[in-house]
PDB file of N, CA and C in Angstrom:
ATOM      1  N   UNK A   1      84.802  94.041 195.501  1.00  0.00           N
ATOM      2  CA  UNK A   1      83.710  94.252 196.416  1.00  0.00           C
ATOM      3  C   UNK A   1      82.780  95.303 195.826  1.00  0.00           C
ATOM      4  N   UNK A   2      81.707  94.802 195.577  1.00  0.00           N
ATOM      5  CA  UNK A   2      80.761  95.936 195.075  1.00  0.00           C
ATOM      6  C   UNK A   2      80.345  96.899 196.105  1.00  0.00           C
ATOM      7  N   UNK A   3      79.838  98.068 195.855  1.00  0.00           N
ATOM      8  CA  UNK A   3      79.777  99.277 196.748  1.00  0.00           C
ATOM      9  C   UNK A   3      80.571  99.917 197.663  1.00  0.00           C
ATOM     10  N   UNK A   4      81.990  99.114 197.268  1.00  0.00           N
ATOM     11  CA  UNK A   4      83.286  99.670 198.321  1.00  0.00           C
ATOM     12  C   UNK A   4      83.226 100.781 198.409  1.00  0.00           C
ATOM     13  N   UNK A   5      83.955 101.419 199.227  1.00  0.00           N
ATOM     14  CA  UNK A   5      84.371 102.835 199.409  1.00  0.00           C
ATOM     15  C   UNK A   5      85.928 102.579 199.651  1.00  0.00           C
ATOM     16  N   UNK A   6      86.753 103.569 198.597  1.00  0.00           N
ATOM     17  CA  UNK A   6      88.525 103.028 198.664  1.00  0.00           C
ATOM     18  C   UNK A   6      88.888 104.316 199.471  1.00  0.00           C
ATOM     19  N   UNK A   7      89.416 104.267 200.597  1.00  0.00           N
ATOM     20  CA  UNK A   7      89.559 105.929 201.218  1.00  0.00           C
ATOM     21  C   UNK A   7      91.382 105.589 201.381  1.00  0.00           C
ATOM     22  N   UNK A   8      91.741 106.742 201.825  1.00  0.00           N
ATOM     23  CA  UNK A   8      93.186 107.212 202.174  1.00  0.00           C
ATOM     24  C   UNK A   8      93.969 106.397 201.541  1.00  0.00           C
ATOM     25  N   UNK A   9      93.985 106.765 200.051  1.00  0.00           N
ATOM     26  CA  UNK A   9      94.626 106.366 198.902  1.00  0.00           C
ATOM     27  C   UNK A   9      94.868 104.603 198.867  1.00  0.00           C
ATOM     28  N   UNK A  10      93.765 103.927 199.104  1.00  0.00           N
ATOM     29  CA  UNK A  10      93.722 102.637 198.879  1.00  0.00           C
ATOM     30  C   UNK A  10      93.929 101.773 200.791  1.00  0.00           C
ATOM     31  N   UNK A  11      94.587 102.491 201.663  1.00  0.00           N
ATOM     32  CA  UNK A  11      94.950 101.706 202.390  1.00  0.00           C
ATOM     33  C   UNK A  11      93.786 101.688 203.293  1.00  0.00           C
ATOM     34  N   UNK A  12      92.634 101.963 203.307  1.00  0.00           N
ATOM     35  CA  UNK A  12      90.970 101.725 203.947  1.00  0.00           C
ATOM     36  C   UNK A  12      90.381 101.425 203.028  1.00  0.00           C
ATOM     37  N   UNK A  13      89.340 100.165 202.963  1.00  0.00           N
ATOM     38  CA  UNK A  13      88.327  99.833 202.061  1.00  0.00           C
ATOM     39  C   UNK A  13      87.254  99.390 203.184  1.00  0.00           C
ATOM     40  N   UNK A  14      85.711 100.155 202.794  1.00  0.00           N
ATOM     41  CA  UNK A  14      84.847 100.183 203.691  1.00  0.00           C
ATOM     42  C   UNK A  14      83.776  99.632 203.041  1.00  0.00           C
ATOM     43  N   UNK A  15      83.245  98.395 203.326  1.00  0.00           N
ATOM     44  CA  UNK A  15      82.700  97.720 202.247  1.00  0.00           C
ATOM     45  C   UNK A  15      81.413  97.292 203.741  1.00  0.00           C
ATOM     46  N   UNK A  16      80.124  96.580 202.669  1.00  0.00           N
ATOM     47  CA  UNK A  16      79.090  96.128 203.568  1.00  0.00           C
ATOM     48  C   UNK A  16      78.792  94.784 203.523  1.00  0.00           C
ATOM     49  N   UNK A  17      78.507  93.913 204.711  1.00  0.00           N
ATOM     50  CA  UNK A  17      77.820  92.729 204.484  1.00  0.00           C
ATOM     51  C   UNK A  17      77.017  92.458 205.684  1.00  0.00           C
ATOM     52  N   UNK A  18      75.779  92.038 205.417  1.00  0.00           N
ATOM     53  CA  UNK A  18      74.924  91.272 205.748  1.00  0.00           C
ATOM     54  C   UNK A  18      74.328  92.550 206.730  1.00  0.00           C
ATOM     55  N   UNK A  19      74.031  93.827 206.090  1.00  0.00           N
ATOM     56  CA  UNK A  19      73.658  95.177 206.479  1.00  0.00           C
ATOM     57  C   UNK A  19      74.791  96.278 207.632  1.00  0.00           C
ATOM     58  N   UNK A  20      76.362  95.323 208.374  1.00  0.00           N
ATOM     59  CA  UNK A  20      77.199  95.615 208.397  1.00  0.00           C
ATOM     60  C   UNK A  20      78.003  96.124 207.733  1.00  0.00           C
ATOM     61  N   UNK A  21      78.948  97.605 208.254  1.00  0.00           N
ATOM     62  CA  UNK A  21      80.317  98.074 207.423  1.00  0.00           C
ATOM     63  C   UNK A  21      81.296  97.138 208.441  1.00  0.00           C
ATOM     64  N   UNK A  22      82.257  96.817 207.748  1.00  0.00           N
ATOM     65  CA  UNK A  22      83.461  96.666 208.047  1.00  0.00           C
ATOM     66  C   UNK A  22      84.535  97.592 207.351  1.00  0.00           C
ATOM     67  N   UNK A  23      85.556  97.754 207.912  1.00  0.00           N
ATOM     68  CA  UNK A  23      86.904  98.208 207.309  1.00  0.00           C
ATOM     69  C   UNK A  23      88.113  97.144 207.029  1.00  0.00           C
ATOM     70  N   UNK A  24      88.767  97.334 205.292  1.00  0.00           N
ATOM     71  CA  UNK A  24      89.708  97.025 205.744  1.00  0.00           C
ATOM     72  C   UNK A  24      90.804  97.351 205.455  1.00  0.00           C
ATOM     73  N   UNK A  25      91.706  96.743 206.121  1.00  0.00           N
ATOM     74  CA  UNK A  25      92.723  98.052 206.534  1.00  0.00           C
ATOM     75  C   UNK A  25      94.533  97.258 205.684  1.00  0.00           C
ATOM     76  N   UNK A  26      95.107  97.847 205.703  1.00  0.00           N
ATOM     77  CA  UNK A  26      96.518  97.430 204.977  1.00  0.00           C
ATOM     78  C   UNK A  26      97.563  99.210 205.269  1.00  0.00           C
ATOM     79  N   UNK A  27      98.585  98.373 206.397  1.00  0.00           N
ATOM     80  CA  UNK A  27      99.223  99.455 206.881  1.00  0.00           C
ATOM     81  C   UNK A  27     100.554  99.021 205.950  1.00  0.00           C
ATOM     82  N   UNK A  28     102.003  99.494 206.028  1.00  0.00           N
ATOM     83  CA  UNK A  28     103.050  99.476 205.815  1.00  0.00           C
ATOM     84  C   UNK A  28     103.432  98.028 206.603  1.00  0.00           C
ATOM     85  N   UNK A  29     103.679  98.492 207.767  1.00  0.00           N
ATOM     86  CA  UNK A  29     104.027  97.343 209.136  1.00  0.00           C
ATOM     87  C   UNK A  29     103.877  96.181 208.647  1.00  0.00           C
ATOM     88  N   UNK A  30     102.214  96.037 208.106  1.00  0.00           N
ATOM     89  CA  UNK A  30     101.791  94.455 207.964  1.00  0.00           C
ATOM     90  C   UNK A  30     101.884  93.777 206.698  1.00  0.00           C
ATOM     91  N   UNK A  31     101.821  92.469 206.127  1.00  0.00           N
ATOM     92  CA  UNK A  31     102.228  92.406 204.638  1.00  0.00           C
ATOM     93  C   UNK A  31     100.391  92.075 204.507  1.00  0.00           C
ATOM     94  N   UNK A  32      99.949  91.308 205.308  1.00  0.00           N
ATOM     95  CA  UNK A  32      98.531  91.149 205.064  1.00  0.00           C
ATOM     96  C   UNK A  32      97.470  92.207 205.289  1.00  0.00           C
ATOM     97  N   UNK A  33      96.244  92.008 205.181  1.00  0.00           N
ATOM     98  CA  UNK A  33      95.056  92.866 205.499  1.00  0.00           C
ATOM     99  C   UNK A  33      94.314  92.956 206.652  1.00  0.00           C
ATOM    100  N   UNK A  34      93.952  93.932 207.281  1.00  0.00           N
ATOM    101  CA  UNK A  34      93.508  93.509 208.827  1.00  0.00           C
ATOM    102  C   UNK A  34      92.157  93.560 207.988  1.00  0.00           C
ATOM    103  N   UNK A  35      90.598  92.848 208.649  1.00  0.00           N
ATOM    104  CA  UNK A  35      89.277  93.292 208.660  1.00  0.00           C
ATOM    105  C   UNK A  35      89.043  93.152 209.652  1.00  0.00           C
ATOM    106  N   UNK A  36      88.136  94.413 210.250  1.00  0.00           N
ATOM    107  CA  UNK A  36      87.460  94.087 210.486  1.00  0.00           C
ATOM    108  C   UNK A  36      86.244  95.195 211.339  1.00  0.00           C
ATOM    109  N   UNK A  37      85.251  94.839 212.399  1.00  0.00           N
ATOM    110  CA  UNK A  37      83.863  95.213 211.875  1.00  0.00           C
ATOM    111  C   UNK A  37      84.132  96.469 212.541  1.00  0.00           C
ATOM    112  N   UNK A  38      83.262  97.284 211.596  1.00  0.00           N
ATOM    113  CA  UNK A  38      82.877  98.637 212.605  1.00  0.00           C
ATOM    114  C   UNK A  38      81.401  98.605 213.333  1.00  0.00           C
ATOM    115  N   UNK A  39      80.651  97.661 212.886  1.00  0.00           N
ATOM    116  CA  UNK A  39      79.504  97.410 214.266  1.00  0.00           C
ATOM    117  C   UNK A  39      78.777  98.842 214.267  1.00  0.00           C
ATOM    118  N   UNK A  40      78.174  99.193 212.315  1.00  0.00           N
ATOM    119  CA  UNK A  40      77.396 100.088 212.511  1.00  0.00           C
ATOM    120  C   UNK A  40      76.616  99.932 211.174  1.00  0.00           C
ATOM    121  N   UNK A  41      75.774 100.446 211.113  1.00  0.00           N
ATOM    122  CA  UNK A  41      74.896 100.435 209.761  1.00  0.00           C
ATOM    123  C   UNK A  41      74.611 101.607 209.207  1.00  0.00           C
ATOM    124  N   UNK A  42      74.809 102.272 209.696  1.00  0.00           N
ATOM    125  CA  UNK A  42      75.782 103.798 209.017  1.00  0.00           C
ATOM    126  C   UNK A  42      77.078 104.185 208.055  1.00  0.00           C
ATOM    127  N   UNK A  43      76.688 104.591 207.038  1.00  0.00           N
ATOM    128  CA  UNK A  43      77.926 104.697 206.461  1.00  0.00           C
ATOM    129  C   UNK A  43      78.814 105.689 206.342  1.00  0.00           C
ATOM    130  N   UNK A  44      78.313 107.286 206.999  1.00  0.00           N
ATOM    131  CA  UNK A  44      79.254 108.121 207.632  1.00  0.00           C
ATOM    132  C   UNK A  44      80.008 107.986 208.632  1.00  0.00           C
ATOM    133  N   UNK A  45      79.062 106.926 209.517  1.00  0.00           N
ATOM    134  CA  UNK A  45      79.914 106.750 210.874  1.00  0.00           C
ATOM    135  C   UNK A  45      80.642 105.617 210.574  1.00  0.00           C
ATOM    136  N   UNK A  46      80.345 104.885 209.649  1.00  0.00           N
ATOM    137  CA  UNK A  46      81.575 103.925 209.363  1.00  0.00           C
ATOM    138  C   UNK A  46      82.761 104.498 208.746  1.00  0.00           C
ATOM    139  N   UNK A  47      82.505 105.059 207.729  1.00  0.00           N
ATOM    140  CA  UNK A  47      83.924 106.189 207.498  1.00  0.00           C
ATOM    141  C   UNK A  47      84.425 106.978 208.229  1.00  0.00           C
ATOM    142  N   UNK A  48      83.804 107.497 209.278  1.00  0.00           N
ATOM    143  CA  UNK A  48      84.477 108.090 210.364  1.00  0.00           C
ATOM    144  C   UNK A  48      85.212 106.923 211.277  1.00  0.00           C
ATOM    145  N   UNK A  49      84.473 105.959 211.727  1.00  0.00           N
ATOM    146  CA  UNK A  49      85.518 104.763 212.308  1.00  0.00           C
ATOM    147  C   UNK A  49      86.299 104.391 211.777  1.00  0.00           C
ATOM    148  N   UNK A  50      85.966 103.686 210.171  1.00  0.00           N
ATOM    149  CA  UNK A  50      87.556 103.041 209.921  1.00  0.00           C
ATOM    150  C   UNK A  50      88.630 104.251 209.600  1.00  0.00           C
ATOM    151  N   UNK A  51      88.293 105.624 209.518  1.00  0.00           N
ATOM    152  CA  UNK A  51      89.631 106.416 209.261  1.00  0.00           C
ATOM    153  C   UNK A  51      90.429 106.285 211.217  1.00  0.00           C
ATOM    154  N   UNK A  52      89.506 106.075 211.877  1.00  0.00           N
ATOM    155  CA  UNK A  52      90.240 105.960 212.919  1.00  0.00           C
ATOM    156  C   UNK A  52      90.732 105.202 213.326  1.00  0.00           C
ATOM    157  N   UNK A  53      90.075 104.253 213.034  1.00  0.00           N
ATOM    158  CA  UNK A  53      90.945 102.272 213.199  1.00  0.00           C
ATOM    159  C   UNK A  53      92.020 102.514 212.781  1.00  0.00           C
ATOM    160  N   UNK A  54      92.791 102.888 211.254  1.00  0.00           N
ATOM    161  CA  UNK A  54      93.155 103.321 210.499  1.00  0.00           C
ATOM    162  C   UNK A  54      94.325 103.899 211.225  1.00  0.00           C
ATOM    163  N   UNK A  55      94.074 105.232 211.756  1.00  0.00           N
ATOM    164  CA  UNK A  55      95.280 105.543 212.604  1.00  0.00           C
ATOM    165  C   UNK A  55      95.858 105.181 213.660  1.00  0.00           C
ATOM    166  N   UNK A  56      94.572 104.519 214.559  1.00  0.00           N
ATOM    167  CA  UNK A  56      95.044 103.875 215.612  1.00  0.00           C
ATOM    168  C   UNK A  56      96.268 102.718 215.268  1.00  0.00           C
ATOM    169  N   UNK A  57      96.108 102.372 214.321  1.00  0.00           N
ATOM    170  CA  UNK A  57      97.009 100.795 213.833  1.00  0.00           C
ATOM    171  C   UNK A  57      98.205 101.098 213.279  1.00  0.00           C
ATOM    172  N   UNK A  58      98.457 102.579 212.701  1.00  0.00           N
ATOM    173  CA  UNK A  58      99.306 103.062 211.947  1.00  0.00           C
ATOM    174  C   UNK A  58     100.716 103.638 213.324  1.00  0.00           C
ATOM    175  N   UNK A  59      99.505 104.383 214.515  1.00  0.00           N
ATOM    176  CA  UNK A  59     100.143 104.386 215.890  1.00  0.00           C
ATOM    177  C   UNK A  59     100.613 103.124 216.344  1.00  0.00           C
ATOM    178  N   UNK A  60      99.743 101.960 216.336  1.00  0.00           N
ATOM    179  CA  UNK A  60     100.817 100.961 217.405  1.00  0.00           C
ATOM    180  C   UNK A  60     101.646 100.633 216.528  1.00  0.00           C
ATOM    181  N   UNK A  61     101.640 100.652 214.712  1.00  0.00           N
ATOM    182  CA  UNK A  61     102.764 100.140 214.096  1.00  0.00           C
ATOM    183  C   UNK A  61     103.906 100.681 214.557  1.00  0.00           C
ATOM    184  N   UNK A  62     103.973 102.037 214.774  1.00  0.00           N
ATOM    185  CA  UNK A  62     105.145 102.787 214.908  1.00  0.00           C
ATOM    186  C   UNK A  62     105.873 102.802 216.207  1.00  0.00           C
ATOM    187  N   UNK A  63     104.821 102.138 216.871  1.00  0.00           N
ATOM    188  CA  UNK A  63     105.189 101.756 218.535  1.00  0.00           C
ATOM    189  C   UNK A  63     106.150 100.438 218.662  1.00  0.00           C
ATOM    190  N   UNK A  64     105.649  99.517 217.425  1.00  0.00           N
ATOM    191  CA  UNK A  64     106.132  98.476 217.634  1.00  0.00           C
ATOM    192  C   UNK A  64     105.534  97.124 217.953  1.00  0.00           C
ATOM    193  N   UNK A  65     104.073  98.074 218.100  1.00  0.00           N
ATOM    194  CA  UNK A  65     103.594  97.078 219.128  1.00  0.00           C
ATOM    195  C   UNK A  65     102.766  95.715 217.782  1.00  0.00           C
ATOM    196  N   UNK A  66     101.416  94.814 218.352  1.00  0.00           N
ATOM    197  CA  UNK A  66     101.045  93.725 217.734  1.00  0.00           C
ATOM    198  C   UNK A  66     100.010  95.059 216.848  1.00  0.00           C
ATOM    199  N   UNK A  67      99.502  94.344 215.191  1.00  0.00           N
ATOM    200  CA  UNK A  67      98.865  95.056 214.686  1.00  0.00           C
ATOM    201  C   UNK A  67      97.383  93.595 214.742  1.00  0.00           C
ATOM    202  N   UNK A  68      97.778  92.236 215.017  1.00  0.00           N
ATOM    203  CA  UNK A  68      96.328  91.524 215.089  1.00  0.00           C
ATOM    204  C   UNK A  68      96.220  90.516 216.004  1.00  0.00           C
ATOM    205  N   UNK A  69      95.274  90.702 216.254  1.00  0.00           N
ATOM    206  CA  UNK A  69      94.143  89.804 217.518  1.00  0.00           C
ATOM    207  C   UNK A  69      94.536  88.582 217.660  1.00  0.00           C
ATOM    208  N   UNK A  70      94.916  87.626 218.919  1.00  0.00           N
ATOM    209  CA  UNK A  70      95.410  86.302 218.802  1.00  0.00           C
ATOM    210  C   UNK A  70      94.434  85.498 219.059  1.00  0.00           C
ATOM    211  N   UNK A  71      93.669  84.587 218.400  1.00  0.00           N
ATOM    212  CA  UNK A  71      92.291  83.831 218.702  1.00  0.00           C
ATOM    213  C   UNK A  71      92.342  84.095 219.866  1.00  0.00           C
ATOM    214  N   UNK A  72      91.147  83.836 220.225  1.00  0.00           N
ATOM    215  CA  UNK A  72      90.435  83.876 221.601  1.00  0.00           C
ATOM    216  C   UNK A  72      90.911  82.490 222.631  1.00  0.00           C
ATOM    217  N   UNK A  73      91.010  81.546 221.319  1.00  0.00           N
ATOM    218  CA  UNK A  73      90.820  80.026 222.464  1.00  0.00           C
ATOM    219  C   UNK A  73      92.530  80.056 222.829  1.00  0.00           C
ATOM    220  N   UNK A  74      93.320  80.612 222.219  1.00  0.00           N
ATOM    221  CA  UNK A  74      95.087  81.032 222.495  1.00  0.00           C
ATOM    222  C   UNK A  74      94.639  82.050 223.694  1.00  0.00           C
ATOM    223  N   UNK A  75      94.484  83.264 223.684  1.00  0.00           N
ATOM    224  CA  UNK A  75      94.432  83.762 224.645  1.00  0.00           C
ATOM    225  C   UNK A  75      93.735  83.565 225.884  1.00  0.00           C
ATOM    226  N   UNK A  76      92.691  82.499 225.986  1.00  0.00           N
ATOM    227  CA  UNK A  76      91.896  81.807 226.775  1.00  0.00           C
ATOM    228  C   UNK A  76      92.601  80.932 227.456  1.00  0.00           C
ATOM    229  N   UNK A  77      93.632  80.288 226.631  1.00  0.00           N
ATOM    230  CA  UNK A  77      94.181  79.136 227.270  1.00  0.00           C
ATOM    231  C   UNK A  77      95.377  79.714 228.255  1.00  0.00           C
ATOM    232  N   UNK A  78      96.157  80.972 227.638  1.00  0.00           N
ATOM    233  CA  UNK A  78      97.423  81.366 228.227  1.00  0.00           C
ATOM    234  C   UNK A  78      96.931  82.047 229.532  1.00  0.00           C
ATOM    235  N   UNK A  79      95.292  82.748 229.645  1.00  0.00           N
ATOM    236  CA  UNK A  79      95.324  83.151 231.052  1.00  0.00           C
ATOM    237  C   UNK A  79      94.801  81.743 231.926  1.00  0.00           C
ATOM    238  N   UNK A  80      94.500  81.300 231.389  1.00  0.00           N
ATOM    239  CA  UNK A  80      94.386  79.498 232.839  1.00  0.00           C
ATOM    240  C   UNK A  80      95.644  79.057 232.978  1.00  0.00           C
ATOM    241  N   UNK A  81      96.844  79.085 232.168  1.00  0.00           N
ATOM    242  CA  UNK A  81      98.066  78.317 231.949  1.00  0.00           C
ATOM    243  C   UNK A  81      98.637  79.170 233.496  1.00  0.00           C
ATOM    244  N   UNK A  82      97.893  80.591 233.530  1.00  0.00           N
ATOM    245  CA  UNK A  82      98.951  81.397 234.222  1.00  0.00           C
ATOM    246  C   UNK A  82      98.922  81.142 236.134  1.00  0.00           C
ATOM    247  N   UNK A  83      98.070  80.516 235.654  1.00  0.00           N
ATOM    248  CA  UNK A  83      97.171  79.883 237.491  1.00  0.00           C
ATOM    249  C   UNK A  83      97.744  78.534 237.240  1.00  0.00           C
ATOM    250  N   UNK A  84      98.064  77.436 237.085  1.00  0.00           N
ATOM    251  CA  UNK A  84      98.396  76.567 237.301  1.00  0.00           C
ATOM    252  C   UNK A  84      99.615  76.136 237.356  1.00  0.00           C
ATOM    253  N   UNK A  85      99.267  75.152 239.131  1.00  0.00           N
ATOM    254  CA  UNK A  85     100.867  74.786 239.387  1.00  0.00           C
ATOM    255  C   UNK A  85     101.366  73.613 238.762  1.00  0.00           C
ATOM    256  N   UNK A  86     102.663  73.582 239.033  1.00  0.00           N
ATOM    257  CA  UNK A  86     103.529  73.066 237.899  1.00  0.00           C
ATOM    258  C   UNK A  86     102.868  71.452 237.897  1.00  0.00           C
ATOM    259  N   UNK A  87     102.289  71.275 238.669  1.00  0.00           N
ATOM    260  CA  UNK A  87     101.985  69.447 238.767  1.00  0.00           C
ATOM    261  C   UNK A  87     100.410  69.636 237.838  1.00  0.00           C
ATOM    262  N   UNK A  88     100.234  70.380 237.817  1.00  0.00           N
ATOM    263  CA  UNK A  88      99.100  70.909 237.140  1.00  0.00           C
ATOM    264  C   UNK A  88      97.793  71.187 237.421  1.00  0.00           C
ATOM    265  N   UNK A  89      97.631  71.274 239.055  1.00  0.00           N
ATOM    266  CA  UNK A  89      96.374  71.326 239.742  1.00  0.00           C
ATOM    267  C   UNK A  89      96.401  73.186 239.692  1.00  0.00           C
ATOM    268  N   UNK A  90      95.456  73.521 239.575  1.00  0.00           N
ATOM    269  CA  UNK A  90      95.053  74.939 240.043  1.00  0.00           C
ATOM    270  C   UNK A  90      95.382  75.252 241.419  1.00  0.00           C
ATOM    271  N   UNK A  91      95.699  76.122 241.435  1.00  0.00           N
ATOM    272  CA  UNK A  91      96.411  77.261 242.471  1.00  0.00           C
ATOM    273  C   UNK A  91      94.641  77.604 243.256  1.00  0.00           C
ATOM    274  N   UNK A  92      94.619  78.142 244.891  1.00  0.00           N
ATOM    275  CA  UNK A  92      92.930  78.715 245.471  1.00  0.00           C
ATOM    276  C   UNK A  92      92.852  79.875 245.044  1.00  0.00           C
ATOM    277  N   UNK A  93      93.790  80.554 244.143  1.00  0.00           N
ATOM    278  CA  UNK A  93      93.108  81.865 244.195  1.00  0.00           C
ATOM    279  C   UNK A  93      93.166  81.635 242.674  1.00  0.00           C
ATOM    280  N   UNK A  94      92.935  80.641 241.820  1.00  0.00           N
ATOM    281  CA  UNK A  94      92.764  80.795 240.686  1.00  0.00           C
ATOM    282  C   UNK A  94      91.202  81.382 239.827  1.00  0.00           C
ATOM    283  N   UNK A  95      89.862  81.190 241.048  1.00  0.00           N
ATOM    284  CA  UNK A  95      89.097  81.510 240.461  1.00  0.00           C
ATOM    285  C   UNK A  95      88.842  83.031 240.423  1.00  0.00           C
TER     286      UNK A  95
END
């Protein structure tokens, strides 16, 4: 990536596209790479975000908890799944 920035010994790379920073990130926990955007066109304040993304992810690793996002149309589908009765009509208080 041209114009990267490699911070906290390789495991943040803060790179630009399409006048966006993104971060990306590679904890212990995960074997893959998380990206993704910091939603600024600043590049101090992007290094100030992804060092915090950064820890935030390093915290839920140690929690245990998920380190990435489950598509949208998965998580879209599991909250309608959660309103419907078993014959498969919607429940009245589903809206």
């Amino acid at each position: 990536m041209e114009g990267a920035r490699y911070l906290e010994d390789g495991r943040l790379t803060i790179f630009r596209r399409s006048g966006i920073y993104y971060a990306r990130l590679r904890t212990a926990a995960s074997p893959r790479y998380i990206t993704r955007s910091l939603k600024t066109s600043n590049e101090q304040t992007a290094v100030d975000l992804g060092r915090r993304l950064l820890f935030q992810l390093e915290q839920r690793a140690e929690e245990g908890l998920h380190l990435h996002r489950a598509p949208v149309p998965v998580a879209r589908v599991r909250r309608r799944l959660r309103f419907r009765c078993p014959e498969g009509r919607h429940t009245p208080f589903s809206r």
